[in-house]
PDB file of N, CA and C in Angstrom:
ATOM      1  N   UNK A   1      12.723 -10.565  20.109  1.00  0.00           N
ATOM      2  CA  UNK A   1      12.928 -10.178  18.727  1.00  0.00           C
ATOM      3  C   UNK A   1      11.680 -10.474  17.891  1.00  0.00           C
ATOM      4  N   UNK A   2      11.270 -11.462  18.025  1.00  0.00           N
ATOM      5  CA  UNK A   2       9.794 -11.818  17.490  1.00  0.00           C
ATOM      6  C   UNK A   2       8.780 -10.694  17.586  1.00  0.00           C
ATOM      7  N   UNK A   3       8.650 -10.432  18.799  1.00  0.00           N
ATOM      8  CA  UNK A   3       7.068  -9.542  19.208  1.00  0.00           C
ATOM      9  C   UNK A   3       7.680  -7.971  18.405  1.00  0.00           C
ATOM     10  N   UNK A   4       8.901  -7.854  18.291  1.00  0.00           N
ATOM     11  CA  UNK A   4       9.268  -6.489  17.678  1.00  0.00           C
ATOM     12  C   UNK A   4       9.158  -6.631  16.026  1.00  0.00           C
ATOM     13  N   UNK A   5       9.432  -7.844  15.756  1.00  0.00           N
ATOM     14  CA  UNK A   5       9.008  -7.958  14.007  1.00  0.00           C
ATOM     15  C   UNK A   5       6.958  -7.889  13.826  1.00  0.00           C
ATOM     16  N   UNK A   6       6.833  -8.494  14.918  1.00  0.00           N
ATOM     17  CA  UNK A   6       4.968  -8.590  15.064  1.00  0.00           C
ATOM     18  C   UNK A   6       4.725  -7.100  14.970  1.00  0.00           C
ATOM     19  N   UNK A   7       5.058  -6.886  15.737  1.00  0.00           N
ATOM     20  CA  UNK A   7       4.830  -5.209  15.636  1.00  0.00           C
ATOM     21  C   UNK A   7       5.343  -4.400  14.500  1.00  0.00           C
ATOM     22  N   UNK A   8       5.782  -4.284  13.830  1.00  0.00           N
ATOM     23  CA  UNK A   8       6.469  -3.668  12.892  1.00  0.00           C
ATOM     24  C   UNK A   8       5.257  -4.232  11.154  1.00  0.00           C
ATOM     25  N   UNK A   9       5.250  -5.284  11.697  1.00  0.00           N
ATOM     26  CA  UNK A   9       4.383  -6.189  10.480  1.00  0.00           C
ATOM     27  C   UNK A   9       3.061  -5.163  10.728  1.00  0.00           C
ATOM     28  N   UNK A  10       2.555  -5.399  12.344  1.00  0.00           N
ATOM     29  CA  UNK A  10       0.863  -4.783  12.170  1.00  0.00           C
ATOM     30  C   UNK A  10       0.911  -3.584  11.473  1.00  0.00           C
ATOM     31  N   UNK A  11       2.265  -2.989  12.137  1.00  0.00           N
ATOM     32  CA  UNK A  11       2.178  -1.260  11.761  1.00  0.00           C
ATOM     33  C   UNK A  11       2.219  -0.949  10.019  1.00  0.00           C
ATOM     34  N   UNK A  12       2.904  -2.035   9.605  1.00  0.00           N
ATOM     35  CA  UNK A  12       2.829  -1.559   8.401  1.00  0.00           C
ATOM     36  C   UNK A  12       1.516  -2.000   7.738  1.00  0.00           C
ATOM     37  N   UNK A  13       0.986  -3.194   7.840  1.00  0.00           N
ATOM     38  CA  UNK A  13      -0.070  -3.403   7.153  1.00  0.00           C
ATOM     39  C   UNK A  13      -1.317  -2.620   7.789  1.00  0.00           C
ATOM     40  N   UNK A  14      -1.112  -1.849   9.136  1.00  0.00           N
ATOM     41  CA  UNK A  14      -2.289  -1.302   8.902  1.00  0.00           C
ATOM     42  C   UNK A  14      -2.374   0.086   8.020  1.00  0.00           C
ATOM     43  N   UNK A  15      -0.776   0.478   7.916  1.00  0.00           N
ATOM     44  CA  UNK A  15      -0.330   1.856   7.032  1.00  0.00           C
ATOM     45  C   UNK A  15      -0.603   1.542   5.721  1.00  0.00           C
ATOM     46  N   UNK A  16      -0.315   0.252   5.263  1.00  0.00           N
ATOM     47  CA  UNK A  16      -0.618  -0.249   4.050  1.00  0.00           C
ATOM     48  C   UNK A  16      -2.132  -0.167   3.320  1.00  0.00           C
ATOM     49  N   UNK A  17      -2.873  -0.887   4.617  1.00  0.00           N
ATOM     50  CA  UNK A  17      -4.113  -0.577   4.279  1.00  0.00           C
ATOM     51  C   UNK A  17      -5.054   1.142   4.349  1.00  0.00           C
ATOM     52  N   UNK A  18      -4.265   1.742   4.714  1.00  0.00           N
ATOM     53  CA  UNK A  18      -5.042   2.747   4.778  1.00  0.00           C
ATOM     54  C   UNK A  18      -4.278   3.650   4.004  1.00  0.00           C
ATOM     55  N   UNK A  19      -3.486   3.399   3.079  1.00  0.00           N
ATOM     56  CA  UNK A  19      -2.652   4.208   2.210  1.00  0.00           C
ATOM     57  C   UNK A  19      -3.675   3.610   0.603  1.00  0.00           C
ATOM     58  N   UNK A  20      -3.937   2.420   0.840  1.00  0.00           N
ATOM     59  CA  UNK A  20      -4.522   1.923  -0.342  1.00  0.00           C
ATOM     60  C   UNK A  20      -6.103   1.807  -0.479  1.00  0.00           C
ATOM     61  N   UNK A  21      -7.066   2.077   0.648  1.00  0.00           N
ATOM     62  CA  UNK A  21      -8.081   3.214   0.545  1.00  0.00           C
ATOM     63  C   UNK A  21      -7.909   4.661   0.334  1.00  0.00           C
ATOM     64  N   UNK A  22      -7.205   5.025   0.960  1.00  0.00           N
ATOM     65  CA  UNK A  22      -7.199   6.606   0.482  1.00  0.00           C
ATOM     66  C   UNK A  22      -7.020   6.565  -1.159  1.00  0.00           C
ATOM     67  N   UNK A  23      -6.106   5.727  -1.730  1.00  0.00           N
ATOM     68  CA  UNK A  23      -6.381   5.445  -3.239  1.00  0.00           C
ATOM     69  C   UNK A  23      -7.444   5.124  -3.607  1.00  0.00           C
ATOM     70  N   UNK A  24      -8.052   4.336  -3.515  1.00  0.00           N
ATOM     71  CA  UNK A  24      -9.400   3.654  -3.640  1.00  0.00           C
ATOM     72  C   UNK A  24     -10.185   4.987  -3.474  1.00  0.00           C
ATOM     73  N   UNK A  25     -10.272   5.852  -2.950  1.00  0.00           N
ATOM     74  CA  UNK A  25     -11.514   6.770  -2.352  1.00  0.00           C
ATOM     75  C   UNK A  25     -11.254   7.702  -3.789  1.00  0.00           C
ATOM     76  N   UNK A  26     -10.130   7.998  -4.358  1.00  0.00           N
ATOM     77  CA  UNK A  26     -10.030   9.256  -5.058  1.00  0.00           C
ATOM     78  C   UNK A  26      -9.295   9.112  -6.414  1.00  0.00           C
ATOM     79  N   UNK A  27     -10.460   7.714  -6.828  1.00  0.00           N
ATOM     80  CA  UNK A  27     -10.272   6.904  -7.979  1.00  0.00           C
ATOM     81  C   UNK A  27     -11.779   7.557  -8.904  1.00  0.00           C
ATOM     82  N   UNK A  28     -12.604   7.995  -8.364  1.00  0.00           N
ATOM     83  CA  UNK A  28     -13.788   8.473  -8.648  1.00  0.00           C
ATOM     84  C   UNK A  28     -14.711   7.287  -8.888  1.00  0.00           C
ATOM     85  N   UNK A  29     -16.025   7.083  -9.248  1.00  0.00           N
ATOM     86  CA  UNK A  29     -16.669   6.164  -9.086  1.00  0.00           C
ATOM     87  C   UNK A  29     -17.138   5.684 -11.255  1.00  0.00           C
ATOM     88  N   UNK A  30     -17.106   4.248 -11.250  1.00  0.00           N
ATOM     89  CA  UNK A  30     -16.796   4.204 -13.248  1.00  0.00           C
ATOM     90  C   UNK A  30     -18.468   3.043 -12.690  1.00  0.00           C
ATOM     91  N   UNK A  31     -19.288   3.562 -12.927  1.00  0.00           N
ATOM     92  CA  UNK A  31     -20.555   2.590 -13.068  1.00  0.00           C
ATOM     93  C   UNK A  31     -20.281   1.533 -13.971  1.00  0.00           C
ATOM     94  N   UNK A  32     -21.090   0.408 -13.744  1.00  0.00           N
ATOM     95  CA  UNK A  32     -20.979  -0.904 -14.742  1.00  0.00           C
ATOM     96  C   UNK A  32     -19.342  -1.331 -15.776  1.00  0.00           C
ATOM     97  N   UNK A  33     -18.606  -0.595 -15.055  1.00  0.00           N
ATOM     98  CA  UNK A  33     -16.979  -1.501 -15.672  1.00  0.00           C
ATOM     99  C   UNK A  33     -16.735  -0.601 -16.382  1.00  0.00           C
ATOM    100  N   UNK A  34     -16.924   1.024 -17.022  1.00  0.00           N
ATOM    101  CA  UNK A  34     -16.869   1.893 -17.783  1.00  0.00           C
ATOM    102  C   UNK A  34     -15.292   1.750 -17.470  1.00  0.00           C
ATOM    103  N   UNK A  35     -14.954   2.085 -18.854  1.00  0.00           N
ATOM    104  CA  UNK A  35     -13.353   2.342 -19.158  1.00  0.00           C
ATOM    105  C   UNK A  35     -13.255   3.453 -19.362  1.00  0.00           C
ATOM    106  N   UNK A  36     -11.760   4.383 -18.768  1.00  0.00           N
ATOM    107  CA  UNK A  36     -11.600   5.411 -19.098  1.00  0.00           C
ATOM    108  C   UNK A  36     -10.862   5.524 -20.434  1.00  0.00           C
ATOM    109  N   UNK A  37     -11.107   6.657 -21.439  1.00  0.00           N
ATOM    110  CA  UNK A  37     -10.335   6.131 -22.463  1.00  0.00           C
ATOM    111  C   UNK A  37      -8.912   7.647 -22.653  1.00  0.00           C
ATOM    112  N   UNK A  38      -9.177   8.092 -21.620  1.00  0.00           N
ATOM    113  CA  UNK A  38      -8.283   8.951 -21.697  1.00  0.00           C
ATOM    114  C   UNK A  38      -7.564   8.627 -20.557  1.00  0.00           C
ATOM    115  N   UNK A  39      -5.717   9.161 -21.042  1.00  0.00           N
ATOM    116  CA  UNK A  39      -4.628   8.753 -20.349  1.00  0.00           C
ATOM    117  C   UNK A  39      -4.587  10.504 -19.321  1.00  0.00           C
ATOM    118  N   UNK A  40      -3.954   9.503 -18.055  1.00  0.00           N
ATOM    119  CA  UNK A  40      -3.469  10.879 -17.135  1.00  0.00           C
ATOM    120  C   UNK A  40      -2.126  10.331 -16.378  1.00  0.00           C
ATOM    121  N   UNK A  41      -1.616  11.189 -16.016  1.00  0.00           N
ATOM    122  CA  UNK A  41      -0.347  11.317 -15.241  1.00  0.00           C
ATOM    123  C   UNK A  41      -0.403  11.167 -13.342  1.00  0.00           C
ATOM    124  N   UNK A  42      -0.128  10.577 -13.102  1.00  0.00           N
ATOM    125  CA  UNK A  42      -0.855  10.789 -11.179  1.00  0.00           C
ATOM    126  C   UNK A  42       0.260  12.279 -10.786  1.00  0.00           C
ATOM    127  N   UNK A  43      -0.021  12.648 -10.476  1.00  0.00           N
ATOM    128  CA  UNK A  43       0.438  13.738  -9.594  1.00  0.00           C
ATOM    129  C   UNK A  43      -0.135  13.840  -8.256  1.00  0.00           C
ATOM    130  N   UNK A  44       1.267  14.949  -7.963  1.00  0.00           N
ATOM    131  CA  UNK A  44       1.046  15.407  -6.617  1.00  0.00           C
ATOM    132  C   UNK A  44       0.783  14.205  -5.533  1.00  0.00           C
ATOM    133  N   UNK A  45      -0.388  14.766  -4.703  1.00  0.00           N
ATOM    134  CA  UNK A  45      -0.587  13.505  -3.506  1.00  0.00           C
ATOM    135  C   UNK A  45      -1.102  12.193  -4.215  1.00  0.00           C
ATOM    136  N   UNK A  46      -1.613  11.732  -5.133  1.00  0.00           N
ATOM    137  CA  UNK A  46      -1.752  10.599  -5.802  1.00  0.00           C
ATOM    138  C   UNK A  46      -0.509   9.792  -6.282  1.00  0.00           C
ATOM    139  N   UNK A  47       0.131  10.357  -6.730  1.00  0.00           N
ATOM    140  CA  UNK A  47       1.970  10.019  -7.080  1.00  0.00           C
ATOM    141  C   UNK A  47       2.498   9.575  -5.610  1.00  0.00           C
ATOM    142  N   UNK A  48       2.481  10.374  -4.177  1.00  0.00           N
ATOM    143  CA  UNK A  48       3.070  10.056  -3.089  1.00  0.00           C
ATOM    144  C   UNK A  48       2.433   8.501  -2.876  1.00  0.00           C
ATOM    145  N   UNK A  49       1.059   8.784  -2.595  1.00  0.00           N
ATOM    146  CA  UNK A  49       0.687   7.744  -2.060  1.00  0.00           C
ATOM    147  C   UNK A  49       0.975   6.362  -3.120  1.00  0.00           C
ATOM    148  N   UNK A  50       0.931   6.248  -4.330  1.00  0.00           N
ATOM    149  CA  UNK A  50       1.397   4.966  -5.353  1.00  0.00           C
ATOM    150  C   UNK A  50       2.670   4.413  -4.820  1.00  0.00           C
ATOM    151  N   UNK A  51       3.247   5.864  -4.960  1.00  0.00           N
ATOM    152  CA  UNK A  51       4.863   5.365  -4.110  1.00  0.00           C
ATOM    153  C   UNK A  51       4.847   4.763  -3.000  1.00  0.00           C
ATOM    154  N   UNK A  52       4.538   5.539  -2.035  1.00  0.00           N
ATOM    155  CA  UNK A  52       4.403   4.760  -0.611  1.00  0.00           C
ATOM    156  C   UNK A  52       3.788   3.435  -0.523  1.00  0.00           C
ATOM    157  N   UNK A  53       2.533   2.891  -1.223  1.00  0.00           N
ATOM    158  CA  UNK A  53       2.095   2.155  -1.473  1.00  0.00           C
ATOM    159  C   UNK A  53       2.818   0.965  -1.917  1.00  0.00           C
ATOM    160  N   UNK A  54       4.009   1.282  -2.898  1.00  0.00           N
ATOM    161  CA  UNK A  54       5.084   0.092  -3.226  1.00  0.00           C
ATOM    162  C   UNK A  54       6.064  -0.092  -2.572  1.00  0.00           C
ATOM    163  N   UNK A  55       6.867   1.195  -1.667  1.00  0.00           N
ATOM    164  CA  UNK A  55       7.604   0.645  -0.644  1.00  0.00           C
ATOM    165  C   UNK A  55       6.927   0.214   0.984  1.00  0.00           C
ATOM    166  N   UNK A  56       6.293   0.686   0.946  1.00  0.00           N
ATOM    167  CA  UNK A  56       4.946  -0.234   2.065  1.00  0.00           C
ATOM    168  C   UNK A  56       4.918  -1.841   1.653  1.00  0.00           C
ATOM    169  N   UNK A  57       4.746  -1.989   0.400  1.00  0.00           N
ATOM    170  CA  UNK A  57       4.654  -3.533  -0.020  1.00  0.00           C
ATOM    171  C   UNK A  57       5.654  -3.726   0.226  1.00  0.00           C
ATOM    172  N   UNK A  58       6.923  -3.308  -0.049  1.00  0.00           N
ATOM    173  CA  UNK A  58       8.629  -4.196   0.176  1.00  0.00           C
ATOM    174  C   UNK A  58       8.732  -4.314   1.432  1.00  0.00           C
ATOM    175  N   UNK A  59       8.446  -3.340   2.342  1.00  0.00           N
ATOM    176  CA  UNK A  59       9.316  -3.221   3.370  1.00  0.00           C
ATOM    177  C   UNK A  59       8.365  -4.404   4.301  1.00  0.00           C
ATOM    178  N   UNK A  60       6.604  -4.633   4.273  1.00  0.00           N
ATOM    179  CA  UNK A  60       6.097  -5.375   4.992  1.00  0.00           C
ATOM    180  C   UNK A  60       6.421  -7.136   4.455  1.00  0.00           C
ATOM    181  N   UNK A  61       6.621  -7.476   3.120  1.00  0.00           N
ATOM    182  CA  UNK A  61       7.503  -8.418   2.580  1.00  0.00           C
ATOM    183  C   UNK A  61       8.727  -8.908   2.857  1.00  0.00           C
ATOM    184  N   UNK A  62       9.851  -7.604   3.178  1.00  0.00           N
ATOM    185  CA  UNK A  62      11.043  -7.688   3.543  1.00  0.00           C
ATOM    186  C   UNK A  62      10.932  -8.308   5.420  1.00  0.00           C
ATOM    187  N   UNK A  63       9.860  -7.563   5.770  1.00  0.00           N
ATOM    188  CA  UNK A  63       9.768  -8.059   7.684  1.00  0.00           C
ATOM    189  C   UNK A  63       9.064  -9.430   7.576  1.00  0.00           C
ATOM    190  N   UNK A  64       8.707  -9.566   7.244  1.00  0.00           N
ATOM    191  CA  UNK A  64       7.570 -11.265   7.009  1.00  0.00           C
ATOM    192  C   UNK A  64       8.053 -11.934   6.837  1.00  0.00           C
ATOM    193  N   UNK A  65       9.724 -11.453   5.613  1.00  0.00           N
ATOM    194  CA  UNK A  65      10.418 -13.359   5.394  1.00  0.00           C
ATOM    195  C   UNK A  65      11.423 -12.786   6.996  1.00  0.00           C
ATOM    196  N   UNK A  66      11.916 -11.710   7.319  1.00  0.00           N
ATOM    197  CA  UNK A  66      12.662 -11.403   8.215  1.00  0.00           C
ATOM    198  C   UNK A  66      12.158 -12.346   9.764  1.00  0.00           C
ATOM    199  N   UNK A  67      10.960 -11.842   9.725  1.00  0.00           N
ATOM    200  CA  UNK A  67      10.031 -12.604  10.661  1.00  0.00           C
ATOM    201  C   UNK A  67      10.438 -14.118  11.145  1.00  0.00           C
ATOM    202  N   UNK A  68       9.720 -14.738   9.598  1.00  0.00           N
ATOM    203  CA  UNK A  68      10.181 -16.169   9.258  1.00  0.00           C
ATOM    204  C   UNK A  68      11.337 -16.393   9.733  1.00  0.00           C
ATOM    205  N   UNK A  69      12.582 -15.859   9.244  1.00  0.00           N
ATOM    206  CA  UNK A  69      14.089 -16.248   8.919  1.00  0.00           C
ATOM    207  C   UNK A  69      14.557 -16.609  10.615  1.00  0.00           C
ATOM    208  N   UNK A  70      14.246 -15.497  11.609  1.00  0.00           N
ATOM    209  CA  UNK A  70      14.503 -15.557  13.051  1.00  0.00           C
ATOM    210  C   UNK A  70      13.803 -15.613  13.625  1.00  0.00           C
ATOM    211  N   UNK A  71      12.601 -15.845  13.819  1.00  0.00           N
ATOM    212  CA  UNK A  71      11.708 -17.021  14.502  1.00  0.00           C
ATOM    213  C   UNK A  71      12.114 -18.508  14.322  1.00  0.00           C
TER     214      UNK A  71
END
């Protein structure tokens, strides 16, 4: 039961991490701390991935104390 929560943990944090570069990549680039001062809406594939991005956080949270709890 252990090595199947291990596994489940890598898989998500490596989905995690590569859900939250692909954000990172198509953030555009703000030289020296520039603020944007105009508001936008995320859409489309930017909206998916935010989402996924927060149930990615629960669900690798939810296996970690799961982990803990039955180990």
């Amino acid at each position: 039961m252990e090595t199947v929560f291990s596994l489940i943990l890598m898989v998500t944090a490596i989905t995690l991490i590569a859900v939250l570069l692909l954000q990172a990549r198509g953030s555009g680039s703000s030289l020296f701390g520039e603020a944007s001062s105009t508001f936008r809406s995320r859409r489309g594939v930017e909206q998916l991935l935010f989402r996924l991005t927060i149930v990615l956080a629960f669900v690798f949270v939810g296996v970690a104390i799961a982990n803990v709890r039955f180990s």
